[in-house]
Protein backbone atom coordinates (compact mmCIF):
# COMPACT_ATOMS: atom_id res chain seq x y z
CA UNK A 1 -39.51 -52.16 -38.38
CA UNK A 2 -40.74 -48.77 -38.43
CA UNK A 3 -42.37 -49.33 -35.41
CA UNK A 4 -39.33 -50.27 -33.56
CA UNK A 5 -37.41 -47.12 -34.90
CA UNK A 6 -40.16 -45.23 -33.66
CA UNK A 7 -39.98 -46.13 -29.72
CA UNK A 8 -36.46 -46.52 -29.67
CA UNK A 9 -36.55 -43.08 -31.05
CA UNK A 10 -38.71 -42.11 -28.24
CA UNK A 11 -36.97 -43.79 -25.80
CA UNK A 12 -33.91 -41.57 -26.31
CA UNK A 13 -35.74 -38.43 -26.90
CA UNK A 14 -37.21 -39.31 -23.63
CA UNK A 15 -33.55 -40.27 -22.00
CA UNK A 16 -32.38 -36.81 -23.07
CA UNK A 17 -35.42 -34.66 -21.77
CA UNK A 18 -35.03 -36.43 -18.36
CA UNK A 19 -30.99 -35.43 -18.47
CA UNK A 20 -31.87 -31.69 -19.37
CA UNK A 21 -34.45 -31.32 -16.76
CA UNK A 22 -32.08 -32.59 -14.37
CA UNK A 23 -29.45 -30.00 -15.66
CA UNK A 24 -31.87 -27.48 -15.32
CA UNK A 25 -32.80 -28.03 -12.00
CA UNK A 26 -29.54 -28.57 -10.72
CA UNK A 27 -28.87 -24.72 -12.39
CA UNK A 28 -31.81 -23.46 -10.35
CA UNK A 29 -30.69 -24.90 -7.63
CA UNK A 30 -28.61 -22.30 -4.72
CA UNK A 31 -25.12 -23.57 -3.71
CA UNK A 32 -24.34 -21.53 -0.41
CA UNK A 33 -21.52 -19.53 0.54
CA UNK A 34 -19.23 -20.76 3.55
CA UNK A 35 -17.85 -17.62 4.82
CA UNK A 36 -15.06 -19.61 6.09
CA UNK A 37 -13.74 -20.55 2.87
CA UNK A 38 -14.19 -16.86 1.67
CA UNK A 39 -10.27 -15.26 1.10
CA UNK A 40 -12.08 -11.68 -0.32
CA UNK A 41 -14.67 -10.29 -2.12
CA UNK A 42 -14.61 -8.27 -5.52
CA UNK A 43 -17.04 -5.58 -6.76
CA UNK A 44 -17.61 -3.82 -9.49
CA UNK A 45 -19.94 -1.04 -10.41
CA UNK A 46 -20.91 -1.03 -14.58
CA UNK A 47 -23.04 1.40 -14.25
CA UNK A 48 -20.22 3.75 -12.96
CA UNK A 49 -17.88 2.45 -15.26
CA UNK A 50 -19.73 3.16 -18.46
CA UNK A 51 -20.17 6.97 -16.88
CA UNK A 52 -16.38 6.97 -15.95
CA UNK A 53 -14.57 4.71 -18.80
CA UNK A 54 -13.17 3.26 -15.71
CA UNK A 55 -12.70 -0.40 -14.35
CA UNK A 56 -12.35 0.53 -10.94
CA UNK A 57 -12.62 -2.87 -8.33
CA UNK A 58 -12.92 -2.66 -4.84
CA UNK A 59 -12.60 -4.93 -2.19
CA UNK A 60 -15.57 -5.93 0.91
CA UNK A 61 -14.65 -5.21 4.03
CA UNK A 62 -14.83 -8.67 6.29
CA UNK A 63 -18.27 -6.68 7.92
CA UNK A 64 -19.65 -6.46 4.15
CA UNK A 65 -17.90 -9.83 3.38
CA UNK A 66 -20.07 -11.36 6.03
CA UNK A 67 -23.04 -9.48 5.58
CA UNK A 68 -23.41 -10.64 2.20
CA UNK A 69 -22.35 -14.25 2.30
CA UNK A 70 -25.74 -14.45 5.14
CA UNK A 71 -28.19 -11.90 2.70
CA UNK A 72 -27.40 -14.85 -0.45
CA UNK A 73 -27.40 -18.01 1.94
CA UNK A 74 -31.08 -16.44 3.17
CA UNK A 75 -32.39 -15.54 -0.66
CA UNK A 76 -35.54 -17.09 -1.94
CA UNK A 77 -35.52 -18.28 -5.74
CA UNK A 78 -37.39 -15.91 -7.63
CA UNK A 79 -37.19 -17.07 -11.46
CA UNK A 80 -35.96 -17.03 -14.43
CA UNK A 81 -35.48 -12.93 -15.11
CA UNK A 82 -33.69 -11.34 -17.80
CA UNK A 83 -31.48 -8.33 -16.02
CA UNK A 84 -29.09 -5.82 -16.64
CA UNK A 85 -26.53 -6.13 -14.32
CA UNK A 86 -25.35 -3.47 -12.42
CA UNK A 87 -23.00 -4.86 -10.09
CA UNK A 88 -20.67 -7.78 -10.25
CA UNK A 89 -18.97 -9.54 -7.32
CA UNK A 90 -16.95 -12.17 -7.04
CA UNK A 91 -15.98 -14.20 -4.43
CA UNK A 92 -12.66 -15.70 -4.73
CA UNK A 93 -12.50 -18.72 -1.98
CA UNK A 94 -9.20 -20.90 -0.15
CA UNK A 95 -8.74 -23.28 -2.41
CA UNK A 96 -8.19 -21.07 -5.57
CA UNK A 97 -12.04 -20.64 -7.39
CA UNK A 98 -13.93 -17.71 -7.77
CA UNK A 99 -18.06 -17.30 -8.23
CA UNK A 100 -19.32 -14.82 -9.46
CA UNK A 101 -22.31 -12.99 -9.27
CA UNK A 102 -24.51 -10.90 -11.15
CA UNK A 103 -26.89 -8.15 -9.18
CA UNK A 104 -29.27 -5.60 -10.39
CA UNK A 105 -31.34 -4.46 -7.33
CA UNK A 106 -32.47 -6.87 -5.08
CA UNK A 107 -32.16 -9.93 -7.78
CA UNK A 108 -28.59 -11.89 -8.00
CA UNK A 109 -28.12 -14.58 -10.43
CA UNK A 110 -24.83 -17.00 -10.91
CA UNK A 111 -24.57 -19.00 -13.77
CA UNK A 112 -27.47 -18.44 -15.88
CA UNK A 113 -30.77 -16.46 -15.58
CA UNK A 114 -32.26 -17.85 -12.59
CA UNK A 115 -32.39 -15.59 -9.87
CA UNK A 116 -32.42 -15.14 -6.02
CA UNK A 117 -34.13 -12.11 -4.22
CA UNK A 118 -32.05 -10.02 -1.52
CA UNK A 119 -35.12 -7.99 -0.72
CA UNK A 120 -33.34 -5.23 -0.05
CA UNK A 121 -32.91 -3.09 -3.84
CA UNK A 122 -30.20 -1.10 -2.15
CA UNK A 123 -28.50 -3.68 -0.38
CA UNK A 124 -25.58 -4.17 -2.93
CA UNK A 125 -25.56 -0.34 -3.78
CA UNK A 126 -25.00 0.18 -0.04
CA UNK A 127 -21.68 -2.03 0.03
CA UNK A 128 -20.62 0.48 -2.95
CA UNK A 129 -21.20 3.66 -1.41
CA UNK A 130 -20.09 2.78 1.82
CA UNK A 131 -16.40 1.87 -0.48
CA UNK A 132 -15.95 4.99 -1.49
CA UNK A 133 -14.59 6.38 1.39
CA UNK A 134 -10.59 6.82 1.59
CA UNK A 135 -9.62 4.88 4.46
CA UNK A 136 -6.02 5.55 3.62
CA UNK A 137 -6.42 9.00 3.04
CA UNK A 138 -8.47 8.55 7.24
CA UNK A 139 -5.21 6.91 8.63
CA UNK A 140 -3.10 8.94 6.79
CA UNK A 141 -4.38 12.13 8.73
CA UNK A 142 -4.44 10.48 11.88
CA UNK A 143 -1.24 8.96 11.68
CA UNK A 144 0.60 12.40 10.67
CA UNK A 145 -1.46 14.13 13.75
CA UNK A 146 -0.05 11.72 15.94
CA UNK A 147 3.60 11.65 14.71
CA UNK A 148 4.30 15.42 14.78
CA UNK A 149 3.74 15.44 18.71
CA UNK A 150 5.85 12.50 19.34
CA UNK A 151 3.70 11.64 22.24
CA UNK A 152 1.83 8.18 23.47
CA UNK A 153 -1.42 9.52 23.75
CA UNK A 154 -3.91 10.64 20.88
CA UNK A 155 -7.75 11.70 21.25
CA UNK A 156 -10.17 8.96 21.53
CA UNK A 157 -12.15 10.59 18.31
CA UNK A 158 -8.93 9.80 16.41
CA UNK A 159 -8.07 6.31 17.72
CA UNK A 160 -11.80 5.73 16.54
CA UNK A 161 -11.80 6.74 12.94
CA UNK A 162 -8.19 4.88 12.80
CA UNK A 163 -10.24 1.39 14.10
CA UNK A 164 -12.66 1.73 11.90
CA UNK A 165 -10.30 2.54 8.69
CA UNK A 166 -8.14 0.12 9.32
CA UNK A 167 -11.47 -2.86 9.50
CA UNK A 168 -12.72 -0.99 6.40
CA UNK A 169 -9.71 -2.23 4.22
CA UNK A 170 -9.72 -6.21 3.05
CA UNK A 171 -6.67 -5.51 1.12
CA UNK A 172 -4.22 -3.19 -0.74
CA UNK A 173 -2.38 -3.58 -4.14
CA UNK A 174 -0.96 -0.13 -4.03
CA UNK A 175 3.02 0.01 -3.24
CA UNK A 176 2.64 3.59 -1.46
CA UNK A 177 -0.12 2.61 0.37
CA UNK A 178 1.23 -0.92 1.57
CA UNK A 179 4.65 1.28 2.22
CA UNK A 180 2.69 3.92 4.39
CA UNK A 181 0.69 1.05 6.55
CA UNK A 182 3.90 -0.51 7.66
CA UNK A 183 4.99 2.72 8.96
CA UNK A 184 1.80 2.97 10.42
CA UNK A 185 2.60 -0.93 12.33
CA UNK A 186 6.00 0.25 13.17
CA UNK A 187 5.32 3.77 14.66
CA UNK A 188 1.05 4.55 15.62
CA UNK A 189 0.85 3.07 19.18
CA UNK A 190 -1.32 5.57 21.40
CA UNK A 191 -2.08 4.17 24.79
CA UNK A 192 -4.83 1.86 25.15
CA UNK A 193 -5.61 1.60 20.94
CA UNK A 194 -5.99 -2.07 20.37
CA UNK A 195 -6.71 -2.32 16.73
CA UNK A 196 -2.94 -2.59 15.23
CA UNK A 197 -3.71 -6.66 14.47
CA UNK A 198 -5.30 -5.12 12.14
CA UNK A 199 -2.50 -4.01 9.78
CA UNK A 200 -1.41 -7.57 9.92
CA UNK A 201 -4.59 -8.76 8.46
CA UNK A 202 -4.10 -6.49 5.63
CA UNK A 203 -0.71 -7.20 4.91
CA UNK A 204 -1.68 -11.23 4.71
CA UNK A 205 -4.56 -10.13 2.29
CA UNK A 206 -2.41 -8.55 0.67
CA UNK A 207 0.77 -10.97 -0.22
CA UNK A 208 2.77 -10.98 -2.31
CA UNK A 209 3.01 -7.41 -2.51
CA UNK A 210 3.28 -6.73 1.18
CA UNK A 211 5.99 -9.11 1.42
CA UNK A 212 8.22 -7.06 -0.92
CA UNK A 213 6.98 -4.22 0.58
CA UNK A 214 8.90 -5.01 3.80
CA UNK A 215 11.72 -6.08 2.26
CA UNK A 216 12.37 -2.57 0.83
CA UNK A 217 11.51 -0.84 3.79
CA UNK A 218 14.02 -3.05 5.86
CA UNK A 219 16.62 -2.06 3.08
CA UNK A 220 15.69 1.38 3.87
CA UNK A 221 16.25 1.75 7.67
CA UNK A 222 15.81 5.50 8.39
CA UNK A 223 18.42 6.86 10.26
CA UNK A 224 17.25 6.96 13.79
CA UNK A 225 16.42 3.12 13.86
CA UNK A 226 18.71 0.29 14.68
CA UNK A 227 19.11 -3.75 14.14
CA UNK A 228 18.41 -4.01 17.50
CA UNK A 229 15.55 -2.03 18.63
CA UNK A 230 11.98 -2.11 18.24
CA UNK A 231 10.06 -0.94 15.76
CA UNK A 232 12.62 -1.86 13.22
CA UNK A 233 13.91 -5.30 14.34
CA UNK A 234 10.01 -6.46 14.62
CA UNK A 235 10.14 -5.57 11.11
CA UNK A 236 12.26 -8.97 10.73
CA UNK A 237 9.81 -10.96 12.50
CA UNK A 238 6.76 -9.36 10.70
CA UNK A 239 7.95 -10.48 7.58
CA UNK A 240 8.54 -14.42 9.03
CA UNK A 241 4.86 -14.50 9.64
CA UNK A 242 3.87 -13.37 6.16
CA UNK A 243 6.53 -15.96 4.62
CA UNK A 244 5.13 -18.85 7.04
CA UNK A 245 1.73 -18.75 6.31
């Protein structure tokens, strides 16, 4: 009898050591990003906000959104590694999940300890720094340059740092800032500057916000615009687009 207790003992014992080593490898194992299925990208410094008290997120720009989805798909498995993290992203996807991501250096981990090497130490710090430039506060001077001569032309240095301000931002939560961009759809059109798309692309980011943010700036037609002409009636057609999609 106690010989039969005894193997069917071990027999389980045995069942549930095969079932954890499966777990565990399945843990270890990467599940790669499809930048396709990316909608944006968190970060978040904690070493900054301990210094700061502050829990300030940004957003990756779709460059830094697609430099990082290749740098993880290309990481080699390094371990298990006990880190402090320093940074933590998270990648909110289409259909409504988020992952999220735990980096110190050049290590990233997901759901446990295991962790994938970036190479690159600085890679992740990079993406920070690079975010703490005020795009806004770019476009902002541009756009107020450009308004006060009332003309259709504006220096090619300008047009540049407005392109690459406007690509910079993934997405906006800010009312003032979402209500200075649509002025900046409505009334920045130098000759030959191409990049204005790119407002739109912020504004979908950035539903539902965006959406009432046209609203109130239809309500508020400034007194030189009419039903009828452009900018203001594309404002009518902008906001279509935003509630179709």
């Amino acid at each position: 009898m106690r010989k039969i207790i005894f193997i069917l003992t071990f027999t389980i014992l045995g069942a549930f050591s095969a079932i954890g080593q499966i777990n565990n490898k399945s843990n270890f194992q990467k599940i790669k990003i499809d930048v396709n299925t990316v909608e944006y990208i968190e970060i978040r410094n904690i070493k900054e906000q301990l210094d700061t008290l502050s829990n300030k997120i940004k957003h990756l720009t779709n460059a830094q959104i697609n430099l990082f989805v290749e740098k993880y798909n290309n990481s080699k498995s390094n371990g298990l590694r006990k880190t402090i993290p320093l940074y933590f992203i998270s990648v909110y996807l289409n259909n409504g999940t988020k992952r999220v991501f735990r980096i110190n250096g050049q290590y990233i981990k997901e759901n446990n300890d295991y962790c994938f090497d970036l190479v690159d130490s600085k890679f992740i710090e990079s993406f920070w720094n690079e975010l703490n430039t005020d795009y806004i506060k770019n476009i902002r001077y541009v756009f107020k340059d450009y308004i006060k001569y009332q003309e259709s032309t504006d220096s090619q240095e300008n047009k540049d740092l407005m392109s690459k301000s406007l690509k910079s931002i993934t997405i906006l939560t800010n009312k003032d800032e979402l209500d200075f961009l649509i002025n900046v759809w409505m009334y920045y059109d130098p000759t030959d500057f191409s990049d204005i798309p790119e407002i739109y692309r912020i504004l979908k980011n950035s539903k539902p916000q965006s959406i009432k943010a046209i609203k109130t700036r239809i309500k508020n037609k400034k007194k030189w615009e009419t039903n009828e002409s452009a900018p203001y009636s594309d404002l009518i057609n902008l906001l279509k687009q935003l509630e179709d999609k």
